[in-house]
N, C-alpha and C. Protein backbone atom coordinates (compact mmCIF):
# COMPACT_ATOMS: atom_id res chain seq x y z
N UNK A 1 -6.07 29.26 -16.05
CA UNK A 1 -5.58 27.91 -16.27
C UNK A 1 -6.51 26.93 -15.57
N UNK A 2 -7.21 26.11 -16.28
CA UNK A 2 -7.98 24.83 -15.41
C UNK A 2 -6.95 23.86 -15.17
N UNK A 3 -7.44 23.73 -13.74
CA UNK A 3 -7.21 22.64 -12.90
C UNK A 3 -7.16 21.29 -13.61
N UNK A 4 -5.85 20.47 -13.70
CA UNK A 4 -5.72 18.74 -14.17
C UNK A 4 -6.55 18.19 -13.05
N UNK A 5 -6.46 18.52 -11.87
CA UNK A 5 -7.19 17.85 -10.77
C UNK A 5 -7.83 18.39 -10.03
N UNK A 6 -8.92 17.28 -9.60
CA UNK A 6 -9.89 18.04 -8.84
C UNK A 6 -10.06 16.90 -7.71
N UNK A 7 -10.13 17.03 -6.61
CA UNK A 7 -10.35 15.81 -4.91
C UNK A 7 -11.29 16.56 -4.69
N UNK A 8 -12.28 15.32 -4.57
CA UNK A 8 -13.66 15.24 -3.81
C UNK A 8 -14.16 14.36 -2.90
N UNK A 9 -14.38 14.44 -1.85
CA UNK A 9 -14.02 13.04 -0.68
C UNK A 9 -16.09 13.03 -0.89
N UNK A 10 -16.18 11.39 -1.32
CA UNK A 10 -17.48 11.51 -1.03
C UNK A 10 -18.05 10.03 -0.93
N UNK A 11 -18.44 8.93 -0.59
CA UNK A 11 -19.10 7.94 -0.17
C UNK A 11 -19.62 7.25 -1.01
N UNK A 12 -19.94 5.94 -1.88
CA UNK A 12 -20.67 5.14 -2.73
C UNK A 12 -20.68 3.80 -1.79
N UNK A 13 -22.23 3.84 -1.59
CA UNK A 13 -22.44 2.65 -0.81
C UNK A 13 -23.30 1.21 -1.65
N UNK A 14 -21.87 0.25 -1.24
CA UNK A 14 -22.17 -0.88 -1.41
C UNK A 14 -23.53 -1.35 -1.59
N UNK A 15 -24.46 -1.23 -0.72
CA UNK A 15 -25.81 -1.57 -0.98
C UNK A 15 -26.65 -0.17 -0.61
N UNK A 16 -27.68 0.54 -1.30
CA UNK A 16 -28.10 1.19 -1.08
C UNK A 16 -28.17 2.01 -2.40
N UNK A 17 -28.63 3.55 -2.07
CA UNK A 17 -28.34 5.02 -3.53
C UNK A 17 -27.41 5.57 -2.74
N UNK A 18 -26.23 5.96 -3.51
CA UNK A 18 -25.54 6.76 -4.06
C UNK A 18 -26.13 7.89 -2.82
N UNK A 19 -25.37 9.15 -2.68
CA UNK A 19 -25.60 10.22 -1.65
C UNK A 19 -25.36 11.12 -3.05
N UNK A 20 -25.98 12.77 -2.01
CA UNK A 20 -26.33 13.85 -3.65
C UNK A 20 -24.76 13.94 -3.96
N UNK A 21 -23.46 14.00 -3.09
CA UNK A 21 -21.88 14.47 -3.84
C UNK A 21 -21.77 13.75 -4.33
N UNK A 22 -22.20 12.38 -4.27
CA UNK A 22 -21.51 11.09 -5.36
C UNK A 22 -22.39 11.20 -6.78
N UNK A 23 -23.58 11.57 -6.96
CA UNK A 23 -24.18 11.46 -7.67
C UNK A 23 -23.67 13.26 -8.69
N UNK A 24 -23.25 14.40 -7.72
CA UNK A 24 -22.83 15.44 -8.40
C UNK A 24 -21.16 15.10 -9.07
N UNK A 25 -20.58 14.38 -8.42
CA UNK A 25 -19.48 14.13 -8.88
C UNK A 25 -19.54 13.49 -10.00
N UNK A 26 -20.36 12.47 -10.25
CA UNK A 26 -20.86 11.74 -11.28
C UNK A 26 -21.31 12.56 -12.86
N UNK A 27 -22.21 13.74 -12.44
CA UNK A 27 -22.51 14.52 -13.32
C UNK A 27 -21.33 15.40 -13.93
N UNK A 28 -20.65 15.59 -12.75
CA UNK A 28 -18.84 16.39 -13.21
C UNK A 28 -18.41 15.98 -14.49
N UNK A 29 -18.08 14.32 -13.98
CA UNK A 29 -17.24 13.64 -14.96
C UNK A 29 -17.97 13.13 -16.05
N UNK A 30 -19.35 13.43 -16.16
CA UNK A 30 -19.95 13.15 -16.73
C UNK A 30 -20.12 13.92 -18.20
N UNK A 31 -20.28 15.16 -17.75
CA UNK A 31 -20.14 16.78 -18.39
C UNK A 31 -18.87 16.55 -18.84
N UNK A 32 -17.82 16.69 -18.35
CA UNK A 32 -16.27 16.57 -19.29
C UNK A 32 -15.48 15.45 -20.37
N UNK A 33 -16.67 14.04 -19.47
CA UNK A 33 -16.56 13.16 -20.89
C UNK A 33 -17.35 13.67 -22.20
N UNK A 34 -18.81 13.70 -21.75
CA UNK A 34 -19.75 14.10 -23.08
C UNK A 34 -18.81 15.37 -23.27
N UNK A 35 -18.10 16.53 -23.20
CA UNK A 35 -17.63 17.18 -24.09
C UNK A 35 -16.68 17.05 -24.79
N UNK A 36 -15.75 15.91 -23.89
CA UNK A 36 -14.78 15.68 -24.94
C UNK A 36 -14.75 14.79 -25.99
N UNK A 37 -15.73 13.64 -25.85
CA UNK A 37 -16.24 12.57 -26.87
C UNK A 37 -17.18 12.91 -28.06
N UNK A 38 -18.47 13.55 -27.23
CA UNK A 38 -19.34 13.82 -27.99
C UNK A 38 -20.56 12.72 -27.07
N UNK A 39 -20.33 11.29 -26.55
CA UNK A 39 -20.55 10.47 -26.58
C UNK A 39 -21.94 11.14 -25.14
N UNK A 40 -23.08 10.68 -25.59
CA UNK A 40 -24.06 10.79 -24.68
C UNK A 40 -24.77 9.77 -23.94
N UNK A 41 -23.88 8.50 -24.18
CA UNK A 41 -24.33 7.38 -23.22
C UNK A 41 -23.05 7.31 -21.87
N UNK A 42 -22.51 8.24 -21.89
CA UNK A 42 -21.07 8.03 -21.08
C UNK A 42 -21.26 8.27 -19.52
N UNK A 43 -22.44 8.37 -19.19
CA UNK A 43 -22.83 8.38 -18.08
C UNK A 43 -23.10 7.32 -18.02
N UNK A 44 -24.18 6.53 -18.66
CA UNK A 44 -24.63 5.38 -17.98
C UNK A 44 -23.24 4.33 -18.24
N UNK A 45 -22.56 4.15 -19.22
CA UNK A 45 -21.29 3.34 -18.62
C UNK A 45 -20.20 3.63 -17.75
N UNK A 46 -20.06 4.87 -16.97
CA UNK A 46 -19.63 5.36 -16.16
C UNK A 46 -20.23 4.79 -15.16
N UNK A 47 -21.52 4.96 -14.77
CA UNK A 47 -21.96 4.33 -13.65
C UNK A 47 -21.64 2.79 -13.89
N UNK A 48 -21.89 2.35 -15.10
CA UNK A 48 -21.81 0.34 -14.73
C UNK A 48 -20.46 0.31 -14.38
N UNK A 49 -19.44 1.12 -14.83
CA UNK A 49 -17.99 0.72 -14.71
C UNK A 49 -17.85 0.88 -13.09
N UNK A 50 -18.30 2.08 -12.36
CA UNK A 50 -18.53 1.98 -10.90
C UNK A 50 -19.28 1.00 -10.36
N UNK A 51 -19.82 0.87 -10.71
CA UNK A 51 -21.09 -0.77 -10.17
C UNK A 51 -20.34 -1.78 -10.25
N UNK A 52 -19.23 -2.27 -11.26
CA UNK A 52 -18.92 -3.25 -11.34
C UNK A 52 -17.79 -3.10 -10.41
N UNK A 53 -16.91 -2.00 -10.52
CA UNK A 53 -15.75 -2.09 -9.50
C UNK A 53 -16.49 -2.35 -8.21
N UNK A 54 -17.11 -1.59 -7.63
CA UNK A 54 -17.99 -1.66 -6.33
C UNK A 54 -18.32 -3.29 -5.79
N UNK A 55 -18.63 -4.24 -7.23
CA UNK A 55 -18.97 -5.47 -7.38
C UNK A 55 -17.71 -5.99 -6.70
N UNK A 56 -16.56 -6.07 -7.49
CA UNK A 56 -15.19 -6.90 -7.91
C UNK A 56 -14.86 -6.48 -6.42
N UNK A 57 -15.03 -5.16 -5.61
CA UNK A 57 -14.38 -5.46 -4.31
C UNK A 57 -15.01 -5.73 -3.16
N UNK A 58 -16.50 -6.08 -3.20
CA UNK A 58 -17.34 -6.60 -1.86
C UNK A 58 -16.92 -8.03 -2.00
N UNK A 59 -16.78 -9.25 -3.75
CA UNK A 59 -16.39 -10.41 -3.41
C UNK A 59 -14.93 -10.47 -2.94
N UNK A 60 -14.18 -9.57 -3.31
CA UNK A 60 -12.52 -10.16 -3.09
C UNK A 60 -12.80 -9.45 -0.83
N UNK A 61 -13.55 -8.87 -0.68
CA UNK A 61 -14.11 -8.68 0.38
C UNK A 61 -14.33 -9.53 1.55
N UNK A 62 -15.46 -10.41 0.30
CA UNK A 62 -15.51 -11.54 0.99
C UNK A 62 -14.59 -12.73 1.32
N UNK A 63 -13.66 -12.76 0.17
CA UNK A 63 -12.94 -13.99 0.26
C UNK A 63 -11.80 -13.69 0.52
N UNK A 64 -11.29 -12.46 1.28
CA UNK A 64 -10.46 -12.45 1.73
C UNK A 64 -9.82 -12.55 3.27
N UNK A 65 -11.06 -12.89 3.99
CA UNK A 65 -11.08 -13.77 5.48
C UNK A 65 -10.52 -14.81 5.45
N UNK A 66 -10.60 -15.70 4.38
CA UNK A 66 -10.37 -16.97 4.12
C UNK A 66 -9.05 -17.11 3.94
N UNK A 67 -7.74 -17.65 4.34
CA UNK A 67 -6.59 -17.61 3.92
C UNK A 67 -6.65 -18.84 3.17
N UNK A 68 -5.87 -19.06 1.98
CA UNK A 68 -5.60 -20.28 1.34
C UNK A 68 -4.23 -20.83 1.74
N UNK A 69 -4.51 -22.08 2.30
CA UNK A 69 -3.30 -22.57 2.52
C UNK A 69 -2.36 -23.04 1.71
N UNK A 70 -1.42 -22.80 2.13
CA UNK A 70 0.14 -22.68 0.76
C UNK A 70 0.18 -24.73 0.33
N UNK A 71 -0.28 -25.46 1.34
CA UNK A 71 -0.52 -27.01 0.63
C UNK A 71 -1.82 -27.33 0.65
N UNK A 72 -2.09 -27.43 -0.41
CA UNK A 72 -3.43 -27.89 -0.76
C UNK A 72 -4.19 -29.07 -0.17
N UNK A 73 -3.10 -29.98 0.05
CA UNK A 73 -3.65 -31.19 0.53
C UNK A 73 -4.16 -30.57 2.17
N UNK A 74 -4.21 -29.73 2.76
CA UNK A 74 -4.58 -29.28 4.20
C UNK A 74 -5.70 -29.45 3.78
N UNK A 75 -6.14 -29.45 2.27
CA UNK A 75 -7.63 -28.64 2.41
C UNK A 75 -8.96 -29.72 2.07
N UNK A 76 -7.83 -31.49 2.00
CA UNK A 76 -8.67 -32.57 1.92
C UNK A 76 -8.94 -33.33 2.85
């Protein structure tokens, strides 16, 4: 019986490459999409879809030091 799940604890850094488990994990899911699609670009949108999440949480990152104050007028 194969496994529905598989946990792999492994690191994707914000600025920098990728380490070899992130990049083997990558090939994992990579291998089980192309077999189940057919689809042989599903790596490289796999990675942008990680790039972009990676993106979406260094800004909410950033702007989340900042509290917004509940009256706006504080902020004129």
């Amino acid at each position: 019986m194969e496994p529905l799940h598989v946990s792999m604890r492994s690191y994707l850094e914000t600025f920098g490459p990728w380490d070899e488990e992130a990049v083997e994990i990558i090939n994992i899911i990579d291998d089980i999409i192309t077999q189940k699609t057919g689809d042989q670009r599903s790596k490289a949108f796999l990675e942008q879809r990680i790039s972009n999440a990676i993106q979406n949480g260094n800004a909410a990152a950033e702007w989340e030091p900042f509290p917004v104050p509940a009256n706006t007028s504080e902020c004129l």
